[in-house]
Protein backbone atom coordinates (compact mmCIF):
# COMPACT_ATOMS: atom_id res chain seq x y z
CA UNK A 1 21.51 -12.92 -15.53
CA UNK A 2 23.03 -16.13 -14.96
CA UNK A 3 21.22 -19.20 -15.84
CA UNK A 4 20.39 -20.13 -11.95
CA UNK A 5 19.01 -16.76 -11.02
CA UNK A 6 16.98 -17.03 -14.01
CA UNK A 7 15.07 -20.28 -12.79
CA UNK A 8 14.27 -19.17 -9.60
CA UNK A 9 12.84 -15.75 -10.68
CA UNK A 10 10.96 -17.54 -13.29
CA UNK A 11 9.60 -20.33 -11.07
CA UNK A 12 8.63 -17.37 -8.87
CA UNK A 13 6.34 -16.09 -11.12
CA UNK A 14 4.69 -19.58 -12.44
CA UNK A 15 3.77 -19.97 -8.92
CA UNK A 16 2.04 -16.57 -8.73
CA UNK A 17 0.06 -17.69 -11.91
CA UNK A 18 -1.07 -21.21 -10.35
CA UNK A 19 -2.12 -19.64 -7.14
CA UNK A 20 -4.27 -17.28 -9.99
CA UNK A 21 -5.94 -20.34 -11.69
CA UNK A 22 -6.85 -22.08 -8.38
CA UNK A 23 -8.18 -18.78 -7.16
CA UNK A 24 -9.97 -18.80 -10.88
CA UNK A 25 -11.85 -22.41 -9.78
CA UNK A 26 -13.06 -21.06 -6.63
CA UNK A 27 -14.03 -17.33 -7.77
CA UNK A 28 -18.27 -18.11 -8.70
CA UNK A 29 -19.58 -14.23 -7.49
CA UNK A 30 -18.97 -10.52 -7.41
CA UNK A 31 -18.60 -11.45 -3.63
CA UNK A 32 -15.87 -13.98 -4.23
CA UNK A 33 -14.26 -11.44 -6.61
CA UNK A 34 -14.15 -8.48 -4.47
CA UNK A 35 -13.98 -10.04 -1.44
CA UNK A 36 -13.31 -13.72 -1.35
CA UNK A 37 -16.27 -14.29 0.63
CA UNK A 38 -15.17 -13.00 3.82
CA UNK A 39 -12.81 -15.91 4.08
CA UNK A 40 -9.34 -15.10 5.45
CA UNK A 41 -8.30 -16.25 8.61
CA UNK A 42 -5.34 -14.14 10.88
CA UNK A 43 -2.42 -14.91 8.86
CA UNK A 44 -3.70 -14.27 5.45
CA UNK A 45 -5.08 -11.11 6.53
CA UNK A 46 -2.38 -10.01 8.34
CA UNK A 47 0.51 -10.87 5.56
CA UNK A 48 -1.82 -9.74 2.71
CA UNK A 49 -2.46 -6.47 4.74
CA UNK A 50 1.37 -5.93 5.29
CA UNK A 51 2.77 -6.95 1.94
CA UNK A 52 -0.04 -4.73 -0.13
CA UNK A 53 1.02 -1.61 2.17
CA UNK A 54 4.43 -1.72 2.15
CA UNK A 55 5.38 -2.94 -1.88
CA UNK A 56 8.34 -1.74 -3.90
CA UNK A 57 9.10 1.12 -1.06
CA UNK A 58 9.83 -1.01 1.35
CA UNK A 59 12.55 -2.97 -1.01
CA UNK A 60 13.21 0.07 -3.39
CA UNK A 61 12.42 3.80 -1.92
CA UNK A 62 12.86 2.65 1.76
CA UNK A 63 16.86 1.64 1.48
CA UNK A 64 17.38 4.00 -0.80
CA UNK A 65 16.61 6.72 1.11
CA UNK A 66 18.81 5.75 3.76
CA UNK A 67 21.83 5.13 0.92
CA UNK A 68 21.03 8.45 -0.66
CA UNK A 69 20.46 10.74 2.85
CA UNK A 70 21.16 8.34 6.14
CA UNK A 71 19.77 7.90 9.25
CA UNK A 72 17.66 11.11 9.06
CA UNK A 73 15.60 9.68 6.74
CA UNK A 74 14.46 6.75 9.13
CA UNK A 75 12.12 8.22 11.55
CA UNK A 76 9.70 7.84 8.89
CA UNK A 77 9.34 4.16 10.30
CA UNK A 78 8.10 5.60 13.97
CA UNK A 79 5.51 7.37 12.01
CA UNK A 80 4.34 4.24 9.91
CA UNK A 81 4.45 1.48 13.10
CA UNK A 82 2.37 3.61 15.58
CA UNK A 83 -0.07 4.87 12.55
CA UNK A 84 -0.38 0.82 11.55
CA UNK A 85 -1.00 -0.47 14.81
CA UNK A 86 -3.78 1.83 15.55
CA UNK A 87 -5.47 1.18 12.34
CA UNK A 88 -5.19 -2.09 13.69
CA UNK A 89 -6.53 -1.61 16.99
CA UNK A 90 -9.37 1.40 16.36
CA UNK A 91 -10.18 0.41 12.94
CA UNK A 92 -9.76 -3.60 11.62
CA UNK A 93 -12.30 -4.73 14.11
CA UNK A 94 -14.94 -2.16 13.64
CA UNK A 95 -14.84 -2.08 9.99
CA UNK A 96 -15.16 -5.76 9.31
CA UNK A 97 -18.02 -5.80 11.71
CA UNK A 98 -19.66 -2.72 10.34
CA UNK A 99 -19.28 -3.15 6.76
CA UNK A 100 -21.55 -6.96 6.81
CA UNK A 101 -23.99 -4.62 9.44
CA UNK A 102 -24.19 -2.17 6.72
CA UNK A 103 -26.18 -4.65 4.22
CA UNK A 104 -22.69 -6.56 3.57
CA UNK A 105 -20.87 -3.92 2.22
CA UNK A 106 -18.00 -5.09 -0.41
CA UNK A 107 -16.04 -2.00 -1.13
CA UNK A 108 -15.62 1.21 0.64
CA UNK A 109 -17.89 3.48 -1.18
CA UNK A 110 -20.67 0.23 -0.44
CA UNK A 111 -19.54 1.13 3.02
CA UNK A 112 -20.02 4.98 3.23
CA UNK A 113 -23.51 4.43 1.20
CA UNK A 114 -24.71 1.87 3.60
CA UNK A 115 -23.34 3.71 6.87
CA UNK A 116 -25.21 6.69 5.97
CA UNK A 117 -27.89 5.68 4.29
CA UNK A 118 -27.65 7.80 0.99
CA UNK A 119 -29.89 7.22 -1.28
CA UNK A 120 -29.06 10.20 -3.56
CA UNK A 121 -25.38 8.42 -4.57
CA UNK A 122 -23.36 11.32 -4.25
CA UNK A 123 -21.40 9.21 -1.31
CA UNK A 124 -20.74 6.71 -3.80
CA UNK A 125 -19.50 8.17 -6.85
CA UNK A 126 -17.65 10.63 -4.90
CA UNK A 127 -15.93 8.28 -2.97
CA UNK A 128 -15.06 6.44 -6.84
CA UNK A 129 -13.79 9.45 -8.37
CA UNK A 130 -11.10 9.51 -5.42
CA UNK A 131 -10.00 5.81 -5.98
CA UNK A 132 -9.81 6.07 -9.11
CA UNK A 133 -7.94 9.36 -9.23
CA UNK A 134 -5.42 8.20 -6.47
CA UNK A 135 -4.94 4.63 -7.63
CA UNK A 136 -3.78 5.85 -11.04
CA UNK A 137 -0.50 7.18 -9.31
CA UNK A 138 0.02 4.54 -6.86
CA UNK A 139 -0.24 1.66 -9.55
CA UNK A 140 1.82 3.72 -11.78
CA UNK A 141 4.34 3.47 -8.95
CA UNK A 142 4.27 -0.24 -9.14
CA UNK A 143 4.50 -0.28 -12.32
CA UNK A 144 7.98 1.73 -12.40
CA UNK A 145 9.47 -0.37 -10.02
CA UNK A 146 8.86 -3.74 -11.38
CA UNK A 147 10.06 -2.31 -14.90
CA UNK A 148 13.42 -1.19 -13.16
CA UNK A 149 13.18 -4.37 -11.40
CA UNK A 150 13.60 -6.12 -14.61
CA UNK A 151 15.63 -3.22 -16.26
CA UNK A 152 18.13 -4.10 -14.05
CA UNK A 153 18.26 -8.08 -13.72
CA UNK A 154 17.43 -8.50 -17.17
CA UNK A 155 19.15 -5.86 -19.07
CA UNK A 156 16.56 -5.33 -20.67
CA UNK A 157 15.52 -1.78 -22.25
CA UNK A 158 13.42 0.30 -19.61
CA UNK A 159 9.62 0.09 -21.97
CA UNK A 160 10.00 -4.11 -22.22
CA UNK A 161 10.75 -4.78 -18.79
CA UNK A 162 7.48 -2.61 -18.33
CA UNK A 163 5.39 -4.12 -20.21
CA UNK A 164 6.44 -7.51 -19.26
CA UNK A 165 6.54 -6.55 -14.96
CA UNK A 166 2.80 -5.11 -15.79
CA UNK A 167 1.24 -8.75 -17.91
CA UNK A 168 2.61 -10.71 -15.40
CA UNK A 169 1.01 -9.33 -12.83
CA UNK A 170 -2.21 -8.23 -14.33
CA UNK A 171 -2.43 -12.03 -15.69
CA UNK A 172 -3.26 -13.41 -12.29
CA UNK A 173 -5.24 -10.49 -10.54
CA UNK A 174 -7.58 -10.62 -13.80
CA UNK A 175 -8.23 -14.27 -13.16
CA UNK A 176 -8.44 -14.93 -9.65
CA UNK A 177 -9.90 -11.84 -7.88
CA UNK A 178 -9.42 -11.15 -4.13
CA UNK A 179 -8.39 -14.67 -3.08
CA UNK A 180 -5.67 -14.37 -6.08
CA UNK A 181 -4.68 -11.38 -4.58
CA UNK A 182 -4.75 -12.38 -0.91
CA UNK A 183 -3.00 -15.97 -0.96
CA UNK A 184 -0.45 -14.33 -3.60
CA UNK A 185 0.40 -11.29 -1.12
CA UNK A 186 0.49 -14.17 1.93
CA UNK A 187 3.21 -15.65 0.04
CA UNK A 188 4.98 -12.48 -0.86
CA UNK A 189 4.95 -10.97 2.19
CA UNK A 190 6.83 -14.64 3.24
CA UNK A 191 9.67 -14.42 0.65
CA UNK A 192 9.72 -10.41 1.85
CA UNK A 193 10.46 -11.04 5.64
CA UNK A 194 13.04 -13.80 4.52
CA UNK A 195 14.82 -11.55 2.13
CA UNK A 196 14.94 -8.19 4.77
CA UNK A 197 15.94 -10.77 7.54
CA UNK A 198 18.44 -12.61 5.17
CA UNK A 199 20.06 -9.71 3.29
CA UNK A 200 21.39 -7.63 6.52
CA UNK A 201 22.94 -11.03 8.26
CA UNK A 202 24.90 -11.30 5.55
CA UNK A 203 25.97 -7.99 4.93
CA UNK A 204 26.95 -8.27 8.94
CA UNK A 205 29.13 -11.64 8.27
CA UNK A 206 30.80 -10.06 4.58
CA UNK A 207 31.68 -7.13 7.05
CA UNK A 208 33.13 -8.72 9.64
CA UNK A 209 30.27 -7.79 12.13
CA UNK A 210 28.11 -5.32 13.03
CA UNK A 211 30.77 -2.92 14.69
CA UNK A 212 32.91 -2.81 11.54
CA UNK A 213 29.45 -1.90 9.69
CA UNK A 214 29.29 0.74 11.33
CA UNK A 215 32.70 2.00 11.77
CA UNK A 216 32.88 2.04 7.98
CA UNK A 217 29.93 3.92 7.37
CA UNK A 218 31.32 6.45 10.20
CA UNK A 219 34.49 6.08 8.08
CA UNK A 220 32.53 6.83 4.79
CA UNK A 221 29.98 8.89 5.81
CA UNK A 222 30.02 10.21 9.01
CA UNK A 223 26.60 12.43 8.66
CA UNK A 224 25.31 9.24 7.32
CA UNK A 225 24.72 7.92 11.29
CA UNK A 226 23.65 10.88 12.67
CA UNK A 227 19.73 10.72 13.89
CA UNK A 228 19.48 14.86 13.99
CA UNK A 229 21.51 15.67 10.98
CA UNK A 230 19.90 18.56 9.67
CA UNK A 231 16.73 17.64 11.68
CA UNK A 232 14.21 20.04 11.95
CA UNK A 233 10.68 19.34 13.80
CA UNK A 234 8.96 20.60 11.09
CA UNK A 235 10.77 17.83 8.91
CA UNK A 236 9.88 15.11 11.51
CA UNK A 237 6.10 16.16 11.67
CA UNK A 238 6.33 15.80 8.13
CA UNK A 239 7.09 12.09 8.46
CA UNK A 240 5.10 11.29 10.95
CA UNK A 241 2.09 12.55 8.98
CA UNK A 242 2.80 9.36 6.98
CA UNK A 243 1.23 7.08 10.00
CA UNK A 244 -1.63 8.81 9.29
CA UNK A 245 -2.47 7.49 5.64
CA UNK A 246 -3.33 3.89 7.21
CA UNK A 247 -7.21 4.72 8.11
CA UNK A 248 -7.62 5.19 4.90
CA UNK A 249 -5.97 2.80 2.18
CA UNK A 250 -8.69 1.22 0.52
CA UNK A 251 -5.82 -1.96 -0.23
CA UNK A 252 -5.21 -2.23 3.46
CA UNK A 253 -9.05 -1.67 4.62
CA UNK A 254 -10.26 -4.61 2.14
CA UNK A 255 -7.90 -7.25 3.91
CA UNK A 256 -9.93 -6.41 7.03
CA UNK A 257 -13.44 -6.56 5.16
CA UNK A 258 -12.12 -9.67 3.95
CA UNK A 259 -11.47 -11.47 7.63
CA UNK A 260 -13.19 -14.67 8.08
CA UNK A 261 -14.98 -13.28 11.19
CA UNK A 262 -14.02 -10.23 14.03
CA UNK A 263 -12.19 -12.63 16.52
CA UNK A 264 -9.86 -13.00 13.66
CA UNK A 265 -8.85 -10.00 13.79
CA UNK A 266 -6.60 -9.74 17.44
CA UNK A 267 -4.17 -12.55 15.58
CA UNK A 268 -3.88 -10.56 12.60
CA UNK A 269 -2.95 -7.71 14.61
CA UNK A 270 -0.28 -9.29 16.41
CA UNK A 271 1.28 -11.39 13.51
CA UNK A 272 0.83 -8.21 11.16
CA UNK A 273 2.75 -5.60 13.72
CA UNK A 274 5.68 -8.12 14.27
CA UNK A 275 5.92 -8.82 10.11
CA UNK A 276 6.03 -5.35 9.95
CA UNK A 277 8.70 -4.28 12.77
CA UNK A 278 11.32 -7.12 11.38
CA UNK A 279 10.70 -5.65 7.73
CA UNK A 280 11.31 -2.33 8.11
CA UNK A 281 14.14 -2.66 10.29
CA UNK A 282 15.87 -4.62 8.00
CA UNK A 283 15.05 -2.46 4.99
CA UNK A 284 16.77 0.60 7.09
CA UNK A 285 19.82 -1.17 7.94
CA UNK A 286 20.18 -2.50 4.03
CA UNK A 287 20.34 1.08 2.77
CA UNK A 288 22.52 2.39 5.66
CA UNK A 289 24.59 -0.69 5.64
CA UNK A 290 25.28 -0.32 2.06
CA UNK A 291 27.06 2.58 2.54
CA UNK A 292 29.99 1.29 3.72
CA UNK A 293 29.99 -1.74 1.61
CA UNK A 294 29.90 0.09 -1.65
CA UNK A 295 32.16 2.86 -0.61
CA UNK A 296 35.04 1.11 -2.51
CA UNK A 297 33.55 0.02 -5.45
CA UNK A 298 33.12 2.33 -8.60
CA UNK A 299 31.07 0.55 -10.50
CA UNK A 300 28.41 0.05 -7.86
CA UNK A 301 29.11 3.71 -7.04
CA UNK A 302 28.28 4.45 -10.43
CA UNK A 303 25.16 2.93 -10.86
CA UNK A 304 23.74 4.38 -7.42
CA UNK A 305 23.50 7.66 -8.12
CA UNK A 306 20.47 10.41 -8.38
CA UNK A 307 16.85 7.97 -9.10
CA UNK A 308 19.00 5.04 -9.07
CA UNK A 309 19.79 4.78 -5.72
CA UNK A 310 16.88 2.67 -5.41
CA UNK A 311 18.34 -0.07 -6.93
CA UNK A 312 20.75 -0.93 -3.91
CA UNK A 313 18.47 -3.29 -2.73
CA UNK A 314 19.06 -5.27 -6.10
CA UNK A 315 22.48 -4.43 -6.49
CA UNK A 316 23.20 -5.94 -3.00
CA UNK A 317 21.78 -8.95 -4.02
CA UNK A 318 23.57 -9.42 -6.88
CA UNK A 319 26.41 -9.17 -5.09
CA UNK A 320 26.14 -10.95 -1.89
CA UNK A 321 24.09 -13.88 -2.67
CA UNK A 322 25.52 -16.93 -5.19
CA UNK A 323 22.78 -17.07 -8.11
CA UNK A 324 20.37 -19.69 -6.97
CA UNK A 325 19.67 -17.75 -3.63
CA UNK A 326 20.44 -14.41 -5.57
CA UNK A 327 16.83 -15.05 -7.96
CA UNK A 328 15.32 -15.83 -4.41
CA UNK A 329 15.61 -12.40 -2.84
CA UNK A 330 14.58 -10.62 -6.65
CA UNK A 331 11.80 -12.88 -6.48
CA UNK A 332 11.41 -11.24 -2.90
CA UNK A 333 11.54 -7.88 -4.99
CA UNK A 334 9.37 -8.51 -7.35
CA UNK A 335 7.32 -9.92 -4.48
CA UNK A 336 6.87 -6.56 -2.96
CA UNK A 337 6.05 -4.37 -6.16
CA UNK A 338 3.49 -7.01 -7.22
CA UNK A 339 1.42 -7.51 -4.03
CA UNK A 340 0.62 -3.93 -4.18
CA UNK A 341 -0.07 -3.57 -7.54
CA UNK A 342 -2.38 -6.31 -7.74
CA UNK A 343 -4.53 -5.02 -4.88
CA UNK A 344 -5.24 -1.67 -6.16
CA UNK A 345 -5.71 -2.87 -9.35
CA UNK A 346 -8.23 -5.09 -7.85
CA UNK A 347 -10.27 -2.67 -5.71
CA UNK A 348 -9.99 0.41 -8.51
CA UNK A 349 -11.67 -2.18 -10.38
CA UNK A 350 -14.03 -3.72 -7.93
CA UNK A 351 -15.05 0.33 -7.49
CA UNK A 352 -15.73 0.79 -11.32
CA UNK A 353 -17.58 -2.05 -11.31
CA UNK A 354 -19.49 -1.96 -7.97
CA UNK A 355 -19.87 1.57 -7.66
CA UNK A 356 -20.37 2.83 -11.43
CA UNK A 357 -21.22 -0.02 -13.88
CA UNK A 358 -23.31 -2.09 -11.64
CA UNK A 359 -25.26 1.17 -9.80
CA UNK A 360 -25.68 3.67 -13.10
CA UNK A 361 -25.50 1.30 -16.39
CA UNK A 362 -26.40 -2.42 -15.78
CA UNK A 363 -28.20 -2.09 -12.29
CA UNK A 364 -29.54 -5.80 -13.53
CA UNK A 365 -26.12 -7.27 -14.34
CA UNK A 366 -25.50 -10.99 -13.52
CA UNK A 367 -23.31 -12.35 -10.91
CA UNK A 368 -20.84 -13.67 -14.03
CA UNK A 369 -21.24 -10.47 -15.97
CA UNK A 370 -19.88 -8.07 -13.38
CA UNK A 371 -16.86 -10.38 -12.31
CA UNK A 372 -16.20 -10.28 -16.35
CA UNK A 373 -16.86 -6.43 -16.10
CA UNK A 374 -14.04 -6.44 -13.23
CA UNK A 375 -11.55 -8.47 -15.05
CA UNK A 376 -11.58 -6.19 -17.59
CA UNK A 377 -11.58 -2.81 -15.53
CA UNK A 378 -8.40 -4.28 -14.55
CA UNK A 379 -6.91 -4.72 -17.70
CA UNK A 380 -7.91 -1.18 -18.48
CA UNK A 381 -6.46 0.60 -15.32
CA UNK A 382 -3.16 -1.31 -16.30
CA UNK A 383 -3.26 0.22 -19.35
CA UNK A 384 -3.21 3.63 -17.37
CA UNK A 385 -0.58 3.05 -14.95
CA UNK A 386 1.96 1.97 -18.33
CA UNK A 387 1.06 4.87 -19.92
CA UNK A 388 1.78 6.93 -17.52
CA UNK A 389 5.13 4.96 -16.36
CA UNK A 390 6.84 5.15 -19.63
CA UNK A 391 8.23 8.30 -17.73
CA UNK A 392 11.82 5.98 -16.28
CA UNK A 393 13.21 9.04 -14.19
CA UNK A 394 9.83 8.62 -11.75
CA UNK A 395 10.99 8.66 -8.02
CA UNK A 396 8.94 5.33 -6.64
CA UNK A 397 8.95 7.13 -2.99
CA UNK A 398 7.17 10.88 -4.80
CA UNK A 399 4.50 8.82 -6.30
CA UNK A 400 3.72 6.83 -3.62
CA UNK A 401 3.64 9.64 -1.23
CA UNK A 402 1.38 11.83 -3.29
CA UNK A 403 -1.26 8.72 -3.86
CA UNK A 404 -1.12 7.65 -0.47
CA UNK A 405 -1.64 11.47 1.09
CA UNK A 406 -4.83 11.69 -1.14
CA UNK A 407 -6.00 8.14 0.60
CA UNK A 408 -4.83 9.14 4.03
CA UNK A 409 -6.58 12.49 4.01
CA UNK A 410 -10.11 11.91 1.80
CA UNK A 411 -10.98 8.11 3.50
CA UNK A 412 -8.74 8.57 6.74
CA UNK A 413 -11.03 10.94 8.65
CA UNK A 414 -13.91 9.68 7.30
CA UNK A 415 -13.16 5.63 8.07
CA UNK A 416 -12.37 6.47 11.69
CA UNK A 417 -15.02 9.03 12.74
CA UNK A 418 -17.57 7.13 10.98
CA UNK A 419 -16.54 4.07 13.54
CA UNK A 420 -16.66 6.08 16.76
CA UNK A 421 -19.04 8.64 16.28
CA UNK A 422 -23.02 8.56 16.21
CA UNK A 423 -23.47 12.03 15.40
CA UNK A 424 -21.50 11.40 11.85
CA UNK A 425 -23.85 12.54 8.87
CA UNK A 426 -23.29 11.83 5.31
CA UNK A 427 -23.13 15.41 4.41
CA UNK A 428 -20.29 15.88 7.00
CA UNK A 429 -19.33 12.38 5.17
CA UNK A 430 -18.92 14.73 2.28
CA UNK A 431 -17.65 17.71 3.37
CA UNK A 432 -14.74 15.55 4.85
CA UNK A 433 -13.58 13.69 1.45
CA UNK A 434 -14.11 16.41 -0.83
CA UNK A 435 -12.23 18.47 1.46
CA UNK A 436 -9.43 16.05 2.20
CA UNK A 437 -8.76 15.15 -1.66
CA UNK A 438 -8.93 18.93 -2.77
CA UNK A 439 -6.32 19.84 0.08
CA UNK A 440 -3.90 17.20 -1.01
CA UNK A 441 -4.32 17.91 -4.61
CA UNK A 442 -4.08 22.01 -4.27
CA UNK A 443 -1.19 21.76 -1.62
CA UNK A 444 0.87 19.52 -3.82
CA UNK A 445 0.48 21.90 -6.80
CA UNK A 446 1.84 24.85 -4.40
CA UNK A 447 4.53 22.88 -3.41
CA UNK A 448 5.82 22.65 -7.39
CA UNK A 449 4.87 26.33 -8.00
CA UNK A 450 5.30 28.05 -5.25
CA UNK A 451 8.46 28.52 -2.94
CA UNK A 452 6.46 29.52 0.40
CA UNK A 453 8.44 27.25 3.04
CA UNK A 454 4.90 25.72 4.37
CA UNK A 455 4.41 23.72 1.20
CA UNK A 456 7.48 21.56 2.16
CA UNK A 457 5.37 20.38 4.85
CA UNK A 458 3.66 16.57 3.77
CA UNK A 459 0.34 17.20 2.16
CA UNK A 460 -1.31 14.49 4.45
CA UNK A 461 -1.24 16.42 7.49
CA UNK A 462 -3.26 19.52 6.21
CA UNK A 463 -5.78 17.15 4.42
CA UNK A 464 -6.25 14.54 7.33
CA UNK A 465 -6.77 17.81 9.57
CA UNK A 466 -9.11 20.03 7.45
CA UNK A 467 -11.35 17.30 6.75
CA UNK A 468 -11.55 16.12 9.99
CA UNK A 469 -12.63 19.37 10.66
CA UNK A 470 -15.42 19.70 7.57
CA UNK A 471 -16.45 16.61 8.89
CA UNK A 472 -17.37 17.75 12.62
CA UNK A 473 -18.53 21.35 11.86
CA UNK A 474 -20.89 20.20 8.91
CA UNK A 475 -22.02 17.27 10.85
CA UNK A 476 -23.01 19.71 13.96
CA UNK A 477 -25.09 21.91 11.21
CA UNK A 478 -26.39 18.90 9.67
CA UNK A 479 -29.02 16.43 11.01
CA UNK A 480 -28.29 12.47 11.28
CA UNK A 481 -30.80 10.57 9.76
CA UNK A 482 -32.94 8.59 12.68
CA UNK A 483 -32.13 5.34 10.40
CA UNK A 484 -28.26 5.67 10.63
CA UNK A 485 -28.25 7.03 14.23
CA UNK A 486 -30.39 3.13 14.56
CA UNK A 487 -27.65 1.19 13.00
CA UNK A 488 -25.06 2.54 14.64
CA UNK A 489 -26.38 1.28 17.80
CA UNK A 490 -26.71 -2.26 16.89
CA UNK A 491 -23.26 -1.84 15.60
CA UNK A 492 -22.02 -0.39 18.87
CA UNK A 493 -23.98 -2.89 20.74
CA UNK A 494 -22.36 -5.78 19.07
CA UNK A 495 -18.82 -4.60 19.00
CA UNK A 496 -19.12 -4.18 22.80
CA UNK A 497 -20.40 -8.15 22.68
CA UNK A 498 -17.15 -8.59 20.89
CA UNK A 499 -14.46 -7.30 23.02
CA UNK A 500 -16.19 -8.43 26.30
């Protein structure tokens, strides 16, 4: 890597570790930890919100998709813009609201306790098991992304640019907590709107503009442009299941527990819908554009093929860009695999600590103790996710779409109903995770085993619709508690306050 690229990439990531030691100073509680004392105002939230969700498959899987199967593959983005905004619109609001109703709920098994008023636990741990189970996968697809990430700028051998992608970023997530996390994914979700703006003008200008893009990919590739190449509706249900997963990320939820206050919230939306728009757009037209300006050179050709594919993002760079801007846009990379990683890190962790050390072991644990109890939860999740990454030939986009189904389908049904409906009880609470994460989990193992043509359909869709289902029939055979029928009331009562 030349000497220029090198000094932006590495002043990149000094940055990310100062923003981790001021977050450090101001980081006193659990509450500051988790949560960062409720303190984000609309951009914040909004960035950190967009950046966590969208990490290295926006820069990595997303383009190279398109590269590896064109066009086809983009009507995944219809799926993910309509399922964002609505999390936006039915969800953000009502959440942050509810969860400081619900005796100040910090994470989302707090949340589900408090909603429902279950004293027995069961909420709880279940609800811990599931992050803990899902998050494994999800930061282990993090975790392969920022090693190929460095594999590939650094030359370096696939098990030391793990190791280094995972200190770096568990260095500042295990001092600074939430705000850490939050300010960190602000300014990453920055540098990742400059770099998907950035990248695709220039590919426009090297190509003589955007007509003779896409008269050489027509050239190339002619299947490449075509919207209904082997489409199928049973393909394009598939991706639009993925909208779905929002209502339930516990990454994506916390940014909205986190707003300063409700109003906040409307700002966010808009600033967090537009971030999102201009980034995937330009990740789509990376991957397509790519196409046609790789078609004549081998040794890009070479290095794009099978898994690797996803490395046209960084190849592109390389290649466009002169080195000082070229350690930008990796930065930008890097930028995307670590704001995800860092938030699911953090909220496993807040969840081991919140919802298993502090409530079974050390119910009398000090502020100080369970933030160090956190810190190290996160060092030991890490651990995890590398062990489990050493595997290089892991497809970023497989991983990702099996953690983010299991999400999507145990919390999805469960968040949203629990907002809008009174006659919600915590056994239908049950019924509707247990069955979500069990149909995810069995429906992906009959996908590998089996070859019935049903399996091929996305996992999220059967999960987010049986458990919605568990969770209406059990609640209509189950009795709310008097208590929780009460609070839902005041909540209603003052979210009505709010958007009059």
């Amino acid at each position: 890597m030349p000497t220029a690229t090198l000094i932006t990439f590495g002043g990149y990531l000094v940055f990310m570790v100062l923003i981790g030691l001021w977050a450090y100073r101001r980081t006193n509680n659990l509450s500051d930890y988790i949560l960062g004392g409720r303190s984000l105002g609309p951009g914040v939230t909004a960035l950190s919100a967009g950046a966590s969700d969208m990490s290295s498959w926006l820069l990595m899987a997303l383009p190279g998709s398109l590269y590896a199967s064109g066009l086809v593959e983009g009507w995944i983005a219809l799926g993910l813009i309509v399922g964002a905004y609505l999390n936006w619109l039915l969800v953000a609001g009502r959440l942050r609201m509810y969860t400081e109703i619900a005796d100040n709920s910090l994470t989302l098994p707090d949340y589900f306790e408090n909603r429902f008023h279950d004293n027995s636990k069961v909420l709880r741990v279940s609800a811990a098991i599931v992050i803990i189970l899902f998050y494994t996968f999800y930061v282990t697809s993090g975790l392969v992304g920022g090693a190929k990430l460095f594999e590939q700028s650094f030359q370096l051998d696939y098990q030391q640019a793990l190791l280094i992608g995972a200190t770096v970023i568990v260095f500042y997530t295990f001092l600074g907590g939430f705000l850490a996390v939050s300010w960190t994914d602000f300014f990453q979700g920055t540098l990742m709107l400059l770099a998907l703006v950035i990248a695709p003008i220039t590919m426009v200008v090297e190509m003589n503009g955007l007509s003779n893009v896409f008269a050489r990919i027509e050239e190339v590739r002619p299947d490449a442009l075509a919207w209904s190449e082997n489409f199928s509706w049973f393909a394009f249900i598939s991706l639009q299941a993925w909208g779905l997963g929002y209502f339930g990320q516990p990454h994506i939820l916390s940014r909205f527990m986190g707003a300063d206050n409700v109003s906040t919230i409307k700002n966010a939306r808009r600033i967090g819908m537009s971030w999102m728009i201009f980034s995937l757009f330009g990740s789509l037209f990376i991957g397509l554009a790519a196409i046609g300006y790789f078609a004549d050179d081998p040794n890009a050709l070479s290095q794009l093929t099978g898994t690797d594919s996803e490395k046209v993002f960084m190849l592109a760079t390389n290649v466009l860009f002169n080195p000082w801007f070229a350690g930008f846009l990796l930065a930008a990379i890097l930028a995307a695999i670590m704001s995800t990683i860092d938030s699911q890190l953090l909220v496993a962790t807040s969840s081991l600590t919140e919802d298993v050390y502090k409530t079974f072991l050390r119910p009398d644990a000090g502020e100080k103790e369970l933030v160090w109890v956190g810190r190290f939860g996160v060092i030991l999740i890490a651990l995890i996710g590398v062990f489990l990454a050493t595997n290089e030939n892991s497809l970023i986009k497989d991983l990702v779409g099996y953690a983010w189904a299991g999400f999507g389908a145990a919390f999805g049904p469960l968040v949203i109903i629990s907002l809008l409906w009174q006659r919600m009880t915590r056994w239908g609470a049950l019924a509707g995770m247990v069955t979500g994460a069990l149909t995810v989990i069995l429906w992906e193992m009959a996908d590998k085993y089996t070859e019935q043509a049903i399996f091929d359909m996305y996992e999220l869709l059967p999960g987010f619709i049986l458990a919605s289902l568990a969770i209406f029939i059990t609640s209509k055979l189950t009795k709310v508690d008097e208590k929780t029928s009460n609070q839902f009331d005041w909540f209603r009562n003052e979210f009505k306050k709010y958007e009059s």
